[in-house]
Protein backbone atom coordinates (compact mmCIF):
# COMPACT_ATOMS: atom_id res chain seq x y z
CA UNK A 1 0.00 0.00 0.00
CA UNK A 2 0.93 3.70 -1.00
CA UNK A 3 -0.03 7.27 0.56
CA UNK A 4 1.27 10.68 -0.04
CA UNK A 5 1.66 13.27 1.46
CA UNK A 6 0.83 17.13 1.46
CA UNK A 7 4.30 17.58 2.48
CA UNK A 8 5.64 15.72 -0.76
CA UNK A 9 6.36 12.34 1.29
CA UNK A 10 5.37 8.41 -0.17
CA UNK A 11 4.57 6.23 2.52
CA UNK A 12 5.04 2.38 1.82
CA UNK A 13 3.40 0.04 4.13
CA UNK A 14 3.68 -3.43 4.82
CA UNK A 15 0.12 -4.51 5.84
CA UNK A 16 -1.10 -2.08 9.11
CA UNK A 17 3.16 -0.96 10.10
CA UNK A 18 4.71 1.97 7.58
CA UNK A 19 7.24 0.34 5.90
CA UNK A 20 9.89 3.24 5.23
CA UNK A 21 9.10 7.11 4.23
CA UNK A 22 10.55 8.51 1.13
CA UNK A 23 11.12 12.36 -0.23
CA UNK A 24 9.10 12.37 -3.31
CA UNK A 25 8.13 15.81 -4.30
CA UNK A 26 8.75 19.33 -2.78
CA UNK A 27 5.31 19.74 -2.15
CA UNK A 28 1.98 17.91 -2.10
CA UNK A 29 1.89 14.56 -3.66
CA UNK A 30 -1.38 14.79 -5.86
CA UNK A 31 -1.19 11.47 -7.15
CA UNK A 32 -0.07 7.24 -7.18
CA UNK A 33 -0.40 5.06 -10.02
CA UNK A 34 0.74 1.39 -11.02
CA UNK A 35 2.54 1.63 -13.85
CA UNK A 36 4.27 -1.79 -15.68
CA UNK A 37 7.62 -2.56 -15.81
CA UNK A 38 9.83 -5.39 -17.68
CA UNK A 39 8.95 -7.50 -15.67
CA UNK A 40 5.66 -6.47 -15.46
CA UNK A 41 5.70 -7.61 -11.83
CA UNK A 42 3.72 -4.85 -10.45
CA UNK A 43 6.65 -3.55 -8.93
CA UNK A 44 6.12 -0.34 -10.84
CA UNK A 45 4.32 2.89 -9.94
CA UNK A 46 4.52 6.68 -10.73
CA UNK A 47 3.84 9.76 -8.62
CA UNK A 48 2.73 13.13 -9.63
CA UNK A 49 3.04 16.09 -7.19
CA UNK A 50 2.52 19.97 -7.31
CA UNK A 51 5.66 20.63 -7.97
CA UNK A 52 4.98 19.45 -11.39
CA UNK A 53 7.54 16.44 -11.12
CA UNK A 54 5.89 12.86 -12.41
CA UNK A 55 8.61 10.21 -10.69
CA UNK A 56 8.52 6.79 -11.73
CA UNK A 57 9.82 4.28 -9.56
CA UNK A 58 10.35 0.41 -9.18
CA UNK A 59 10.08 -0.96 -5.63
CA UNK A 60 13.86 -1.85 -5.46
CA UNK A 61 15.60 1.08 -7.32
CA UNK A 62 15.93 5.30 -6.54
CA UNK A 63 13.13 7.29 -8.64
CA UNK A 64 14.26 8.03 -11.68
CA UNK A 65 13.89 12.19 -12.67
């Protein structure tokens, strides 16, 4: 599970427990989406925040700008 934050954080959780907090996006995250990958091993997903950023990350590598 995924949730942003107003402050620009991503929240990953591992069932009810918050997994780790990440810096996403100076400012409100506005959005979460899957997205595929290679692998298409819904590992993928892609944040948009007000900043006007879209990040696309993998759940084992950085965001990529």
């Amino acid at each position: 599970m995924l949730t942003g934050t107003r402050r620009g954080d991503l929240y990953v959780w591992h069932e009810t427990r918050l997994w780790r907090r990440l810096r996403a996006h100076e400012g409100p995250l506005q959005s979460i989406a899957r997205c595929a990958t290679p692998a298409d091993d819904g590992s993928g997903f892609a944040t948009g925040g007000a900043d006007g950023a879209v990040l696309l990350w993998h759940a084992l590598t950085p965001p990529q700008p």
